[in-house]
PDB file of N, CA and C in Angstrom:
ATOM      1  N   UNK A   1      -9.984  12.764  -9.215  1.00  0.00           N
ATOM      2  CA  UNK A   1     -10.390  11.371  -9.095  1.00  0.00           C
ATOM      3  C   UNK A   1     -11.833  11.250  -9.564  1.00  0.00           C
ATOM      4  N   UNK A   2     -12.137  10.127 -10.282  1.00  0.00           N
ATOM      5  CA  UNK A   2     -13.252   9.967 -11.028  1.00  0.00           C
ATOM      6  C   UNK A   2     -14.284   9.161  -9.809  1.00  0.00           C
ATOM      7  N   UNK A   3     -15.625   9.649  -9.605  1.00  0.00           N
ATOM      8  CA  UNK A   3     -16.479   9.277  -8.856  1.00  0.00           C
ATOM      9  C   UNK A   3     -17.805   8.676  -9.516  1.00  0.00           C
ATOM     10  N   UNK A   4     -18.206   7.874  -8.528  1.00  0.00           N
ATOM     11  CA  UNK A   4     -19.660   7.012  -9.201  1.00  0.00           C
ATOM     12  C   UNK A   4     -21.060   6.996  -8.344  1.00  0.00           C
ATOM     13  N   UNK A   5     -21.772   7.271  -8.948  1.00  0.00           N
ATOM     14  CA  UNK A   5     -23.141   6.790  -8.184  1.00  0.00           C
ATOM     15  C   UNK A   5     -23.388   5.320  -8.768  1.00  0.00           C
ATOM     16  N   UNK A   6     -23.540   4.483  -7.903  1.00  0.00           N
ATOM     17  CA  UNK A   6     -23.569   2.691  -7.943  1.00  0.00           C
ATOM     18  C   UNK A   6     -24.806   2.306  -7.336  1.00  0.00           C
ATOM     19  N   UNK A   7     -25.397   1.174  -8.064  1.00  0.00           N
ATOM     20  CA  UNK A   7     -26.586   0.565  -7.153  1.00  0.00           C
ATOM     21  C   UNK A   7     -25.910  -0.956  -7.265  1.00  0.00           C
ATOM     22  N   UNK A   8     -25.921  -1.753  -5.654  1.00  0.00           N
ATOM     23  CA  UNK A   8     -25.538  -2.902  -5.777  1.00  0.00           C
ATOM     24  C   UNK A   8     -26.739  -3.688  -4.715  1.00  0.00           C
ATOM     25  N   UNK A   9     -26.244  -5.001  -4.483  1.00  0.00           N
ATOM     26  CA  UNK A   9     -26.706  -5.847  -3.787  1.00  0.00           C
ATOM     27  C   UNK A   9     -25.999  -5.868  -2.366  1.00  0.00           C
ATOM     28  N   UNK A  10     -26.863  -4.764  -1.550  1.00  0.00           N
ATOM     29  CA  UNK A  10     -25.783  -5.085  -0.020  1.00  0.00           C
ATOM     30  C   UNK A  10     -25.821  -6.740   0.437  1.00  0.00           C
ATOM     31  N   UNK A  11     -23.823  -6.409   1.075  1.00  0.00           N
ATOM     32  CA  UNK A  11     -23.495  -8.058   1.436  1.00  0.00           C
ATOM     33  C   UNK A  11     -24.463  -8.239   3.094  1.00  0.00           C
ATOM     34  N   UNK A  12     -25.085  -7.041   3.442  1.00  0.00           N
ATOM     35  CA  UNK A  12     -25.936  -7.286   4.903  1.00  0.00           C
ATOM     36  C   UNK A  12     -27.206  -7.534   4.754  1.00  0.00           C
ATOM     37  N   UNK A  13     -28.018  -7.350   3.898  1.00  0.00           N
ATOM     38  CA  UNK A  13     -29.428  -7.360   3.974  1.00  0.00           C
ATOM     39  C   UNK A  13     -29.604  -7.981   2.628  1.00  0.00           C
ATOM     40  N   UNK A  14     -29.213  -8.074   1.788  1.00  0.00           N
ATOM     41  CA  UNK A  14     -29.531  -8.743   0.853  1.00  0.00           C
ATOM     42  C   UNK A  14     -30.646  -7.796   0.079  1.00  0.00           C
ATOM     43  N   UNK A  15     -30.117  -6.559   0.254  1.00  0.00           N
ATOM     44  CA  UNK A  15     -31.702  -5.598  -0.717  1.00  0.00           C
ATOM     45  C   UNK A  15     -30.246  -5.191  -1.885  1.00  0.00           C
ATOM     46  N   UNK A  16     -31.232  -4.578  -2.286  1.00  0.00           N
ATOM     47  CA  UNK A  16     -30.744  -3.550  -3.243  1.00  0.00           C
ATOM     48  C   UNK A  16     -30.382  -2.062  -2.886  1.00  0.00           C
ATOM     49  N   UNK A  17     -29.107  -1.745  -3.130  1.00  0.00           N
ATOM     50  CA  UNK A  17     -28.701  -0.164  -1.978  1.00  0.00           C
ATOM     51  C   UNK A  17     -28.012   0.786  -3.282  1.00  0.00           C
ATOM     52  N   UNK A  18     -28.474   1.813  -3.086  1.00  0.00           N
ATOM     53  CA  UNK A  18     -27.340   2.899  -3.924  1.00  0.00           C
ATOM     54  C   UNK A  18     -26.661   3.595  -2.825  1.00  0.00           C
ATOM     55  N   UNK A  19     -25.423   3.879  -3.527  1.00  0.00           N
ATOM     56  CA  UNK A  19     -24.556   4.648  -3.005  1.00  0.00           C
ATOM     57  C   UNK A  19     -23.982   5.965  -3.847  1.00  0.00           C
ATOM     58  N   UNK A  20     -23.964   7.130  -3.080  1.00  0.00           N
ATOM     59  CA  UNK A  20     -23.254   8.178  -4.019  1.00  0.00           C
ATOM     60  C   UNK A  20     -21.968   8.938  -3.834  1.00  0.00           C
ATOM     61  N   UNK A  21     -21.200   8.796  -5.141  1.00  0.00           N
ATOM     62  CA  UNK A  21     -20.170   9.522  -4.810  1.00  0.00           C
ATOM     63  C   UNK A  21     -18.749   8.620  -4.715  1.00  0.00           C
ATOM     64  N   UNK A  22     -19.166   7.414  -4.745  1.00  0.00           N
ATOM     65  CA  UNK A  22     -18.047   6.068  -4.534  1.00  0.00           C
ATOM     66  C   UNK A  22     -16.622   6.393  -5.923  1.00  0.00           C
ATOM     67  N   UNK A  23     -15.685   6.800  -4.920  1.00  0.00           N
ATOM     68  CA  UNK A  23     -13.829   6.769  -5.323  1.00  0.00           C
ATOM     69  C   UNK A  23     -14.160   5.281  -6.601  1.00  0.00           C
ATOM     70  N   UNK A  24     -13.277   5.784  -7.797  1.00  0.00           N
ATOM     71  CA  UNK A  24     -13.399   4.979  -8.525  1.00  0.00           C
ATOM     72  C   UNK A  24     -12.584   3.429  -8.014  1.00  0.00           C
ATOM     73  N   UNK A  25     -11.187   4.285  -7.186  1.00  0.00           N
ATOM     74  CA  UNK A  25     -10.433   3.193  -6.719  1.00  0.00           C
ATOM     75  C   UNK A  25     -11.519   1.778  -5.728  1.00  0.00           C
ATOM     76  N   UNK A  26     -12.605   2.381  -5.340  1.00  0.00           N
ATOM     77  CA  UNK A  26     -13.131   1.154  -4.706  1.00  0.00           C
ATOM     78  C   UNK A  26     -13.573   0.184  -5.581  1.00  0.00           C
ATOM     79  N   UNK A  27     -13.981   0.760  -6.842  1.00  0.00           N
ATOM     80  CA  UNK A  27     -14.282  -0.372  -7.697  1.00  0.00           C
ATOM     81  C   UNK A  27     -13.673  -1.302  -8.406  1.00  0.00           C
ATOM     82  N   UNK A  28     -13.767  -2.424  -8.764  1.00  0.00           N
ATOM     83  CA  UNK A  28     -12.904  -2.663  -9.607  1.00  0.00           C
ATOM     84  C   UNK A  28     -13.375  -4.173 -10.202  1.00  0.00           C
ATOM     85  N   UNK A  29     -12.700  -4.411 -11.186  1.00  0.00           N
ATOM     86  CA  UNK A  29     -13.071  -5.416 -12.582  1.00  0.00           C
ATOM     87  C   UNK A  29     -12.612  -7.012 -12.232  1.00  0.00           C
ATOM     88  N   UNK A  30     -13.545  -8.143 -12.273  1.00  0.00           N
ATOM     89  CA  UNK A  30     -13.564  -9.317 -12.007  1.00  0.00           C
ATOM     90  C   UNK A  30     -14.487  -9.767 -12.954  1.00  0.00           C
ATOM     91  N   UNK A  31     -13.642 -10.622 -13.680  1.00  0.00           N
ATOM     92  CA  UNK A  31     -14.455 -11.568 -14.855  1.00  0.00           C
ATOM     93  C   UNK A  31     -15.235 -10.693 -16.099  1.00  0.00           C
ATOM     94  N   UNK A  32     -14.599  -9.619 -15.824  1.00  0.00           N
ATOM     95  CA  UNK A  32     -15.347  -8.943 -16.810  1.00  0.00           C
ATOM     96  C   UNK A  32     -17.036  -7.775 -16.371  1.00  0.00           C
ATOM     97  N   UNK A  33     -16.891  -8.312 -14.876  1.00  0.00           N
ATOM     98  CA  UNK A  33     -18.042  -7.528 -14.208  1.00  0.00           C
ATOM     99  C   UNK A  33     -17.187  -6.497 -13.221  1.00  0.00           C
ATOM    100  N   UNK A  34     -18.043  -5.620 -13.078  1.00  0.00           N
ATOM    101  CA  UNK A  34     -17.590  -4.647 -11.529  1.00  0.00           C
ATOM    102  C   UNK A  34     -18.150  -4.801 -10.748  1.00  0.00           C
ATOM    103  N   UNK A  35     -17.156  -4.840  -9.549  1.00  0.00           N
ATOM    104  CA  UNK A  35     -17.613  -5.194  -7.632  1.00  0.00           C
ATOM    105  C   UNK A  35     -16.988  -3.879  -7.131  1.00  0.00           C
ATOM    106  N   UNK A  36     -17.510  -3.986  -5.893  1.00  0.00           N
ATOM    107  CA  UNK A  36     -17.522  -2.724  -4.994  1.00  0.00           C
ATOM    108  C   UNK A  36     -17.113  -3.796  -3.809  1.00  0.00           C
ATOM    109  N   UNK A  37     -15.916  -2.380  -2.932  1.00  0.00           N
ATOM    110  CA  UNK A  37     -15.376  -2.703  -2.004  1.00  0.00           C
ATOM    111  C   UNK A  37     -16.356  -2.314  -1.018  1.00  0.00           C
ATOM    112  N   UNK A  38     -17.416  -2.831  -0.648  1.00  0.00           N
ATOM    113  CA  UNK A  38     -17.972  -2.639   0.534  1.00  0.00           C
ATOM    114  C   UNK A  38     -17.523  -1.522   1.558  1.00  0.00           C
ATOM    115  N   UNK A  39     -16.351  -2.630   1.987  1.00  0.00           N
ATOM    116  CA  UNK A  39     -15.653  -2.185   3.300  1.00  0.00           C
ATOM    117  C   UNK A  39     -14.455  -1.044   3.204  1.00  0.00           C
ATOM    118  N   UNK A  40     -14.420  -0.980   1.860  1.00  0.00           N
ATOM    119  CA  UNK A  40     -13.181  -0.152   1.298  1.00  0.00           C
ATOM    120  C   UNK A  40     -11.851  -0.722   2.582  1.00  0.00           C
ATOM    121  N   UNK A  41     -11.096   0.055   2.859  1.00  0.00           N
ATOM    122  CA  UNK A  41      -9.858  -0.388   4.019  1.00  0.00           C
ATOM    123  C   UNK A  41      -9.887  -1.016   4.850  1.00  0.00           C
ATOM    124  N   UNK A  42     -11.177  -0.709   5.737  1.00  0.00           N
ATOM    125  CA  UNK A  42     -11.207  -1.641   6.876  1.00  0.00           C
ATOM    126  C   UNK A  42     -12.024  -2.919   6.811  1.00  0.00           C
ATOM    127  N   UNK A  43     -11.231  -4.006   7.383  1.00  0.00           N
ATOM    128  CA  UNK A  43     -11.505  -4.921   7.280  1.00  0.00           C
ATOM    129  C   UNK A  43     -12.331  -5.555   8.610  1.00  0.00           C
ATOM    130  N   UNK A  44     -13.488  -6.601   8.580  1.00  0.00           N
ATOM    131  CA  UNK A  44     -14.399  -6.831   9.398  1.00  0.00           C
ATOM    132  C   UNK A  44     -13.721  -8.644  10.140  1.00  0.00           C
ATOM    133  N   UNK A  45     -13.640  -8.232  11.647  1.00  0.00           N
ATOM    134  CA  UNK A  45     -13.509  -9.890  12.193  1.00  0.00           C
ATOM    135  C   UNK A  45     -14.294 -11.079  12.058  1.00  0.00           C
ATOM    136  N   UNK A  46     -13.951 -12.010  11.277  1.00  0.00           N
ATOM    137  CA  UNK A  46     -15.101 -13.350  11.019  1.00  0.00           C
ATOM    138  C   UNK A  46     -14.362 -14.183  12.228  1.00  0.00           C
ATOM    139  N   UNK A  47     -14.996 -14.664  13.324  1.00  0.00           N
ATOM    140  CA  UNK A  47     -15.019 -15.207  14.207  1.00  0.00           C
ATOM    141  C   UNK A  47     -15.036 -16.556  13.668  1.00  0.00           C
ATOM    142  N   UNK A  48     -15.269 -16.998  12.600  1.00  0.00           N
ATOM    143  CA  UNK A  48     -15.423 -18.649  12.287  1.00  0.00           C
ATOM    144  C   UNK A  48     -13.922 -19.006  11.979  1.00  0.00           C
ATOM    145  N   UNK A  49     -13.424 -17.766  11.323  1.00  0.00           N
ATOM    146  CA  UNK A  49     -12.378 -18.056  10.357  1.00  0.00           C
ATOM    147  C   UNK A  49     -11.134 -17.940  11.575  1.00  0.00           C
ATOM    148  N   UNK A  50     -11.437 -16.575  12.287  1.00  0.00           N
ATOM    149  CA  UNK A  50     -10.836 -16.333  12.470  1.00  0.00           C
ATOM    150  C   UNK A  50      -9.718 -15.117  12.363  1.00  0.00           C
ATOM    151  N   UNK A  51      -9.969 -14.378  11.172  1.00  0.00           N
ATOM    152  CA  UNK A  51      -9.357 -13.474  10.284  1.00  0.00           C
ATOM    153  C   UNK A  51     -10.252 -12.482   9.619  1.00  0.00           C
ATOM    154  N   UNK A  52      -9.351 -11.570   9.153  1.00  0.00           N
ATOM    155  CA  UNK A  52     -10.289 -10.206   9.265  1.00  0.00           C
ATOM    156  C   UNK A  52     -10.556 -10.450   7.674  1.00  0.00           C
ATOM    157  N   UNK A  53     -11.824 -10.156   6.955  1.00  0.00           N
ATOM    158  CA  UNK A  53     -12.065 -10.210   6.085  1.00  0.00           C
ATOM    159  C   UNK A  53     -12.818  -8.694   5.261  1.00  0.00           C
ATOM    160  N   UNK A  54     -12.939  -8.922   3.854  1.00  0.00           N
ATOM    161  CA  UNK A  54     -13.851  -7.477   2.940  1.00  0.00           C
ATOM    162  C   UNK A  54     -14.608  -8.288   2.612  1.00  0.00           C
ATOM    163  N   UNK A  55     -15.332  -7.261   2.403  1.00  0.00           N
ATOM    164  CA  UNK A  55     -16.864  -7.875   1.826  1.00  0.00           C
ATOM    165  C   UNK A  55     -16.893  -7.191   0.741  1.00  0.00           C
ATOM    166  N   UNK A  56     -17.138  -7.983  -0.598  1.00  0.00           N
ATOM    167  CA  UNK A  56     -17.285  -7.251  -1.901  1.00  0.00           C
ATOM    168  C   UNK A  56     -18.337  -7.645  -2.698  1.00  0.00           C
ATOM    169  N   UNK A  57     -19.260  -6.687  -3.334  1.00  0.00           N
ATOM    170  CA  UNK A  57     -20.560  -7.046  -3.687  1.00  0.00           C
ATOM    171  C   UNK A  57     -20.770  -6.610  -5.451  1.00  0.00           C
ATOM    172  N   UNK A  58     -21.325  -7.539  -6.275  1.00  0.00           N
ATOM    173  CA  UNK A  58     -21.035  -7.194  -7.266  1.00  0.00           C
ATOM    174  C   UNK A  58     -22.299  -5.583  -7.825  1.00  0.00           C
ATOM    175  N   UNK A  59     -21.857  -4.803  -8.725  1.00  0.00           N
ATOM    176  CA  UNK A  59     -22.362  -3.799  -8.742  1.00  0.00           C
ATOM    177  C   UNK A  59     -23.568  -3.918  -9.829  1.00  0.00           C
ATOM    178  N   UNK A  60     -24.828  -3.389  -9.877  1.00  0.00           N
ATOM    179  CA  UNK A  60     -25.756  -3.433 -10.765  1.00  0.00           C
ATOM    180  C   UNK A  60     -25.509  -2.720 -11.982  1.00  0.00           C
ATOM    181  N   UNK A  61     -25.491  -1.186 -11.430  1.00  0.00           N
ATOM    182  CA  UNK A  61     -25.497  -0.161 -12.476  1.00  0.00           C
ATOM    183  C   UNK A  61     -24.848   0.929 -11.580  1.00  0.00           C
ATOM    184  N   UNK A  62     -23.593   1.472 -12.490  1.00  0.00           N
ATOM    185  CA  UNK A  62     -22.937   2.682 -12.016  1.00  0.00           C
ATOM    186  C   UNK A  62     -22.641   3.506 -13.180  1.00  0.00           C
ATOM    187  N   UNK A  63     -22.740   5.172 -12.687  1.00  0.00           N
ATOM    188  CA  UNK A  63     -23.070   6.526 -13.652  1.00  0.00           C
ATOM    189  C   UNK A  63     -21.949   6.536 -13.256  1.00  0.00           C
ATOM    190  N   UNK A  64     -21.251   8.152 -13.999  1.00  0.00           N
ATOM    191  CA  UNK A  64     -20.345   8.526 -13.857  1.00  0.00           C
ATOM    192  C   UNK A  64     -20.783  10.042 -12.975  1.00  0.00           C
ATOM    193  N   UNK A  65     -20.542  10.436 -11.936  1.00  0.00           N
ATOM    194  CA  UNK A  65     -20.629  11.542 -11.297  1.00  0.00           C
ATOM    195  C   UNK A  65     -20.268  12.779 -12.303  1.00  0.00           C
ATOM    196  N   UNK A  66     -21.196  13.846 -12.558  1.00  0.00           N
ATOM    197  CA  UNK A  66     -20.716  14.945 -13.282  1.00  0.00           C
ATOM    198  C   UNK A  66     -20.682  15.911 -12.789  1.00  0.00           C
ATOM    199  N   UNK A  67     -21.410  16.288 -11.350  1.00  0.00           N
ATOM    200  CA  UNK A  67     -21.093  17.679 -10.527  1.00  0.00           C
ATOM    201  C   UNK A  67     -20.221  17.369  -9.407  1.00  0.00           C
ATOM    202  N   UNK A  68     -19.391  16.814  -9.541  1.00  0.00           N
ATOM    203  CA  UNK A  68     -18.061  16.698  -7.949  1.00  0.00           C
ATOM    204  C   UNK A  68     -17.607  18.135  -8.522  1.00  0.00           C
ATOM    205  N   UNK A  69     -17.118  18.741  -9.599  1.00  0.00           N
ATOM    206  CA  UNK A  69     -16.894  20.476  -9.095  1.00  0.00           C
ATOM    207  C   UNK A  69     -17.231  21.002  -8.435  1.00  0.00           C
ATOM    208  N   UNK A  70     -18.995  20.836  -8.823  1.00  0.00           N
ATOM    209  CA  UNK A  70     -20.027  21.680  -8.438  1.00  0.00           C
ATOM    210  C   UNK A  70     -19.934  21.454  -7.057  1.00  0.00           C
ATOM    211  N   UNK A  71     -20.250  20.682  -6.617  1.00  0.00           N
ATOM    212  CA  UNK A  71     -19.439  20.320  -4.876  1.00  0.00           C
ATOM    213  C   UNK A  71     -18.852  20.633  -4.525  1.00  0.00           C
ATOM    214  N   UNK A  72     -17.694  20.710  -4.862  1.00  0.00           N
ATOM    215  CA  UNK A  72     -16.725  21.194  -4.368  1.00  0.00           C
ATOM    216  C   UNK A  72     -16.188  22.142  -4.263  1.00  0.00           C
ATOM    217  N   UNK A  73     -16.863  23.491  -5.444  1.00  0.00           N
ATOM    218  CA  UNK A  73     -17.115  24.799  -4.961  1.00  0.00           C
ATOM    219  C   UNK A  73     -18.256  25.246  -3.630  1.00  0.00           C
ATOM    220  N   UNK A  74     -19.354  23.933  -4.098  1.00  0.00           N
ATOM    221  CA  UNK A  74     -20.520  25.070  -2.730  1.00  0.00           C
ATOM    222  C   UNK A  74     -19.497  24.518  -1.957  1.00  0.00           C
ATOM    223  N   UNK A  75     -18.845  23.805  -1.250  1.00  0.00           N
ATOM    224  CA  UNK A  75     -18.748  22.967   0.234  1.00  0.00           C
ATOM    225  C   UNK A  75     -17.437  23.892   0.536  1.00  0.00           C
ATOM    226  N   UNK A  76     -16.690  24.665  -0.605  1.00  0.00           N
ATOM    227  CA  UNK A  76     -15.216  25.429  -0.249  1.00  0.00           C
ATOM    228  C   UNK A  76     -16.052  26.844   0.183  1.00  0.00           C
ATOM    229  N   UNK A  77     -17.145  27.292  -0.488  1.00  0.00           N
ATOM    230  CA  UNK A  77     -18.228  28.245  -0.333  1.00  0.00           C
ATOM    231  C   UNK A  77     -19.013  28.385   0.598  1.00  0.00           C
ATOM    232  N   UNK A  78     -19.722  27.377   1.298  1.00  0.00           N
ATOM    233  CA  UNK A  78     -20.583  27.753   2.201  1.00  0.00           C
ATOM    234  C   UNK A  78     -20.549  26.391   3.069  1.00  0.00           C
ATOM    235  N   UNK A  79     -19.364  25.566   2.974  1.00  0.00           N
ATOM    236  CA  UNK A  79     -18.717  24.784   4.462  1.00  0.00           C
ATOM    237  C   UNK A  79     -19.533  23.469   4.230  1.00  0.00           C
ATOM    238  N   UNK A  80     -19.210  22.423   4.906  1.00  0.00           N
ATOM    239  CA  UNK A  80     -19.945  21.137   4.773  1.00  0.00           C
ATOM    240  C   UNK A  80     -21.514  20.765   4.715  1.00  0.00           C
ATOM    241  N   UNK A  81     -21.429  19.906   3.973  1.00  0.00           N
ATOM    242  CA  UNK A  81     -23.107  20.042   3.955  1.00  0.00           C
ATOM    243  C   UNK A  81     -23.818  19.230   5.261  1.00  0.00           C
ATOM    244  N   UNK A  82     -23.085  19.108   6.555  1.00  0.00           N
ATOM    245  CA  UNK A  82     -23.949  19.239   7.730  1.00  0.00           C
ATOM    246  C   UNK A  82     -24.362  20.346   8.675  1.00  0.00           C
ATOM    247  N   UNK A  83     -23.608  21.134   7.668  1.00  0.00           N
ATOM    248  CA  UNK A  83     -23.959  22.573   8.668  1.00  0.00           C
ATOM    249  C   UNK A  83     -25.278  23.354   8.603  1.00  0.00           C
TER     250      UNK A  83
END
């Protein structure tokens, strides 16, 4: 699976956030631009509405990840990187 480092506009603070490592499946194509699934699966309760909603934020600039191998040998090698 193809992975991304993304910089977008978080839907909470209104800054500018990168993220690394984002499943290509979260992204995806609207109008010709790319948005990011925020929330990816889970969905957040809007109390106005009523109903559970995603939050999707459009994306600035996203790379294409080139060491997820490389990862994925140290982390099979020397165990998660919180250890």
């Amino acid at each position: 699976m193809k992975s991304f480092n993304i910089t977008y506009i978080s839907p909470i603070n209104g800054r500018q956030d990168m993220e690394l490592d984002v499943n290509a499946n979260r992204l995806f194509d609207r109008d010709g631009e790319t948005w990011f699934k925020y929330d990816d699966d889970i969905a957040w309760y809007n109390p106005e509405t009523g109903e559970a909603e995603f939050r999707v934020c459009e994306v600035i600039t996203a790379t294409l990840c080139t060491d997820t191998k490389a990862k994925a040998a140290y982390m099979e090698r020397f165990g998660t990187a919180a250890e």
